[in-house]
C-alpha atoms as a PDB file:
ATOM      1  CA  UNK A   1      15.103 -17.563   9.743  1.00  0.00           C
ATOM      2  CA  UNK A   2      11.046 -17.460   9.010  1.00  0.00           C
ATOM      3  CA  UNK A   3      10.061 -19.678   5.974  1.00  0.00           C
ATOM      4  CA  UNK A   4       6.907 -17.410   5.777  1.00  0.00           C
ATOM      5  CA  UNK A   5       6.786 -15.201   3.167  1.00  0.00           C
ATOM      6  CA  UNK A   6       6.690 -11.250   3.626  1.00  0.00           C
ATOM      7  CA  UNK A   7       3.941  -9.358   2.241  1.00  0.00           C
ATOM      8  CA  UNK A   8       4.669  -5.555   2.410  1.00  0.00           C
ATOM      9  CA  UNK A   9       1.051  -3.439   2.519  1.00  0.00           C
ATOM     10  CA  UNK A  10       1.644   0.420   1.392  1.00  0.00           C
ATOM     11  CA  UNK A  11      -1.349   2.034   3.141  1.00  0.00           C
ATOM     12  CA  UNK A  12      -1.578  -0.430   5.760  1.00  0.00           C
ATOM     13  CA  UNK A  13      -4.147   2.060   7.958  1.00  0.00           C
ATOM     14  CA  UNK A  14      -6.514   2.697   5.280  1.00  0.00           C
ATOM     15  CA  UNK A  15      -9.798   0.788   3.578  1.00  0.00           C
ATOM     16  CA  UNK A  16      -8.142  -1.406   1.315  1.00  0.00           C
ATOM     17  CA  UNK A  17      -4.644  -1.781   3.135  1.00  0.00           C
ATOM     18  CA  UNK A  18      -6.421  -3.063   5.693  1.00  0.00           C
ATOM     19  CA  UNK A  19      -8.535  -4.857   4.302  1.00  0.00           C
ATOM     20  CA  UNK A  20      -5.429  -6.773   2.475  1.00  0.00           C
ATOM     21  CA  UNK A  21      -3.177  -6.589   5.722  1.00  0.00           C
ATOM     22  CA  UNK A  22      -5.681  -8.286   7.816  1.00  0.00           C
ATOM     23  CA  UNK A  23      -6.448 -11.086   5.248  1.00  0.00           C
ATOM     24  CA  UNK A  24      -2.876 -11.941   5.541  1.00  0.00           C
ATOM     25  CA  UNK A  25      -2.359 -12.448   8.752  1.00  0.00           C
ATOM     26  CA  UNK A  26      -4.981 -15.442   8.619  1.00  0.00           C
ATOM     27  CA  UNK A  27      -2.199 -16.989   6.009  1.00  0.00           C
ATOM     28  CA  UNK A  28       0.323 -18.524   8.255  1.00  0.00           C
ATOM     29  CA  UNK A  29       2.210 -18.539   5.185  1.00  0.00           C
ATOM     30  CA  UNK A  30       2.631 -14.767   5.537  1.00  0.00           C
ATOM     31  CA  UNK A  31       4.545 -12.078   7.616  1.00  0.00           C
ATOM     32  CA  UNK A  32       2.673  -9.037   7.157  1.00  0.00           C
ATOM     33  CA  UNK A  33       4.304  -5.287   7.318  1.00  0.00           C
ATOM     34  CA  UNK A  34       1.982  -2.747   6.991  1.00  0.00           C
ATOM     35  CA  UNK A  35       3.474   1.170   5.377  1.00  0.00           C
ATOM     36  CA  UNK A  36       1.762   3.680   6.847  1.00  0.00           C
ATOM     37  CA  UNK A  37       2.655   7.927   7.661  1.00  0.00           C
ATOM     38  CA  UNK A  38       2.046   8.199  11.086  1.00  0.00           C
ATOM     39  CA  UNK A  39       2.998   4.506  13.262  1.00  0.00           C
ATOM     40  CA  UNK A  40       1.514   6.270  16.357  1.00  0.00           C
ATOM     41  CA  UNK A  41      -2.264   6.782  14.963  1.00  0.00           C
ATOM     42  CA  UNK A  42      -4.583   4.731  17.093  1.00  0.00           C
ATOM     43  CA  UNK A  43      -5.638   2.428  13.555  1.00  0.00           C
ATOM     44  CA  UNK A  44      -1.772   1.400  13.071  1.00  0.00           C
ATOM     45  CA  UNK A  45      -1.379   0.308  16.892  1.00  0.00           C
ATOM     46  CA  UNK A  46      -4.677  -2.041  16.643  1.00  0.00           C
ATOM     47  CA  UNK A  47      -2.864  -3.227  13.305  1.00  0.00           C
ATOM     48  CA  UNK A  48       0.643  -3.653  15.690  1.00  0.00           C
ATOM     49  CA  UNK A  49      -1.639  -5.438  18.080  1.00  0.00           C
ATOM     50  CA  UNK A  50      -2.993  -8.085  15.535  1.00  0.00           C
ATOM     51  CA  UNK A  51       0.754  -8.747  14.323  1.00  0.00           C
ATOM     52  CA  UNK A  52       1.561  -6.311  11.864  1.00  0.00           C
ATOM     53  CA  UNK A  53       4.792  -4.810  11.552  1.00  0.00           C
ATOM     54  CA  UNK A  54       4.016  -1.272  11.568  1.00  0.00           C
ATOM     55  CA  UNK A  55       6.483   0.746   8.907  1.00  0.00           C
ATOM     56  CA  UNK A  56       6.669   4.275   9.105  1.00  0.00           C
ATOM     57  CA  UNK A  57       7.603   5.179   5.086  1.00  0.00           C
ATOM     58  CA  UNK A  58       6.676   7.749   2.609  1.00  0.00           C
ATOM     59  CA  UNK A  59       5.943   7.445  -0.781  1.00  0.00           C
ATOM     60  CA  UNK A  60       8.081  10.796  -1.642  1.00  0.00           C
ATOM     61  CA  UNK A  61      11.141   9.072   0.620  1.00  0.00           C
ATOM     62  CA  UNK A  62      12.854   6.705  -2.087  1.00  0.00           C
ATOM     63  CA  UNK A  63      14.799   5.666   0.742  1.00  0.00           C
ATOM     64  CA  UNK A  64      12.194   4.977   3.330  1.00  0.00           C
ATOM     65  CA  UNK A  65      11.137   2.593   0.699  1.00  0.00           C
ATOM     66  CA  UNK A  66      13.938   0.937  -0.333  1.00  0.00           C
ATOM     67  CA  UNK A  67      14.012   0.170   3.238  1.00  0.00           C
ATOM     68  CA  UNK A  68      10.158  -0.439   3.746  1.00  0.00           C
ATOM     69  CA  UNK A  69      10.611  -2.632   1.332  1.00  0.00           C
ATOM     70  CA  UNK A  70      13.713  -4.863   2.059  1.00  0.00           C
ATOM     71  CA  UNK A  71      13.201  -8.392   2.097  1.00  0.00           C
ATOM     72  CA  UNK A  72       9.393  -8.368   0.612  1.00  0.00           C
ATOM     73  CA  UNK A  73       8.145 -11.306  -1.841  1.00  0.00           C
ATOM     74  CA  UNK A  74       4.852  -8.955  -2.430  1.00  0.00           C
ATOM     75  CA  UNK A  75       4.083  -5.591  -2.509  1.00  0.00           C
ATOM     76  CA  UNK A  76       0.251  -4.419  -2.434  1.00  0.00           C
ATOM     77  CA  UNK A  77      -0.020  -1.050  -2.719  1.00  0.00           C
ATOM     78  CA  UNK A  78      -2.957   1.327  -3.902  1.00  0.00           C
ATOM     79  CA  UNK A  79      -2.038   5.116  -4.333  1.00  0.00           C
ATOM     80  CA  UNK A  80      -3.208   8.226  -6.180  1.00  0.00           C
ATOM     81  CA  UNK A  81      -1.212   8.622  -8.929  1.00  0.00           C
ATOM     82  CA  UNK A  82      -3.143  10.704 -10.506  1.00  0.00           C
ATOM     83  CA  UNK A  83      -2.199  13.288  -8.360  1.00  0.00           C
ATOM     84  CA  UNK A  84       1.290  13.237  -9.567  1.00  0.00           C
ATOM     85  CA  UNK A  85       0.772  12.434 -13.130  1.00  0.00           C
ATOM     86  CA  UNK A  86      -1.613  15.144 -14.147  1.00  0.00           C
ATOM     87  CA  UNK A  87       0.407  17.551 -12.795  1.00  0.00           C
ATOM     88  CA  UNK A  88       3.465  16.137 -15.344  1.00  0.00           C
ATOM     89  CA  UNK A  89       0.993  14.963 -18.274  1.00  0.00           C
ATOM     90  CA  UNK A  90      -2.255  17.175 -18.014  1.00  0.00           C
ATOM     91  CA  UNK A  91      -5.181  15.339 -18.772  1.00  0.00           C
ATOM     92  CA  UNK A  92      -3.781  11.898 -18.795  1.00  0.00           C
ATOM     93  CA  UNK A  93      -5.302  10.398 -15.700  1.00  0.00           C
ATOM     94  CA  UNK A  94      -9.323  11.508 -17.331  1.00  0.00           C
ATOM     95  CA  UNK A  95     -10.146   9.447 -19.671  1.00  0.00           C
ATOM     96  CA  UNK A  96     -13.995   8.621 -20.299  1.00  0.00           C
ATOM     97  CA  UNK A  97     -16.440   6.485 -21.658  1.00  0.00           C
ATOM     98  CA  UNK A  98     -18.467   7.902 -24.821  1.00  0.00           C
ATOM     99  CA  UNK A  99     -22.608   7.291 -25.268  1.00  0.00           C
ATOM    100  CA  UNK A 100     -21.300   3.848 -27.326  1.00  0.00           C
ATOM    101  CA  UNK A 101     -18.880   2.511 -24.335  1.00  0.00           C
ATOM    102  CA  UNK A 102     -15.797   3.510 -26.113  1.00  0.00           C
ATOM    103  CA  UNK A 103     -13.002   4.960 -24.173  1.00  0.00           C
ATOM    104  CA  UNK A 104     -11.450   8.292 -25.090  1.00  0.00           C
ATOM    105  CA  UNK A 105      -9.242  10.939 -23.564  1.00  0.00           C
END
């Protein structure tokens, strides 16, 4: 059993997943697994190849995550939530700043 501890990147093939996934591998405090929708795409194999543990989950799959997930001390994950919420709570996701820097929605 690994005393590193297991960071689990949603969006492991993207900007800021990998950004995150490949800081962590220079911790050798870390094991990193990296989420991602499609393990075969050429940016999750060069992740595999750097020592990523490439994931297939999806974020609509509760049970892809609960699995994705298993055994993780952090989660980073970045998503647009947005998406979903303004379709449930219409204009909650557009708030704005006013001429005097106040926020309002």
């Amino acid at each position: 059993m690994s005393d590193k501890k297991l960071i689990v990147v949603v969006g492991a093939t993207g900007n800021q997943g990998g950004s995150v996934a490949r800081r962590f591998l220079k911790d050798t405090r870390f094991n990193v697994r990296g989420l991602t929708r499609d393990p075969l795409s050429t940016a999750s194999k060069v992740l595999a190849e750097q020592g990523v543990e490439i994931v297939k989950a999806d974020l609509h799959d509760v049970e892809s995550l609960k699995s994705a997930f298993k055994g993780a001390n952090v989660i980073f994950s970045v998503t647009q939530y947005c998406t979903y919420l303004s379709s449930k709570f219409p204009n909650s996701c557009f708030p704005y700043f006013t001429a005097t820097g106040v926020l309002e929605q």
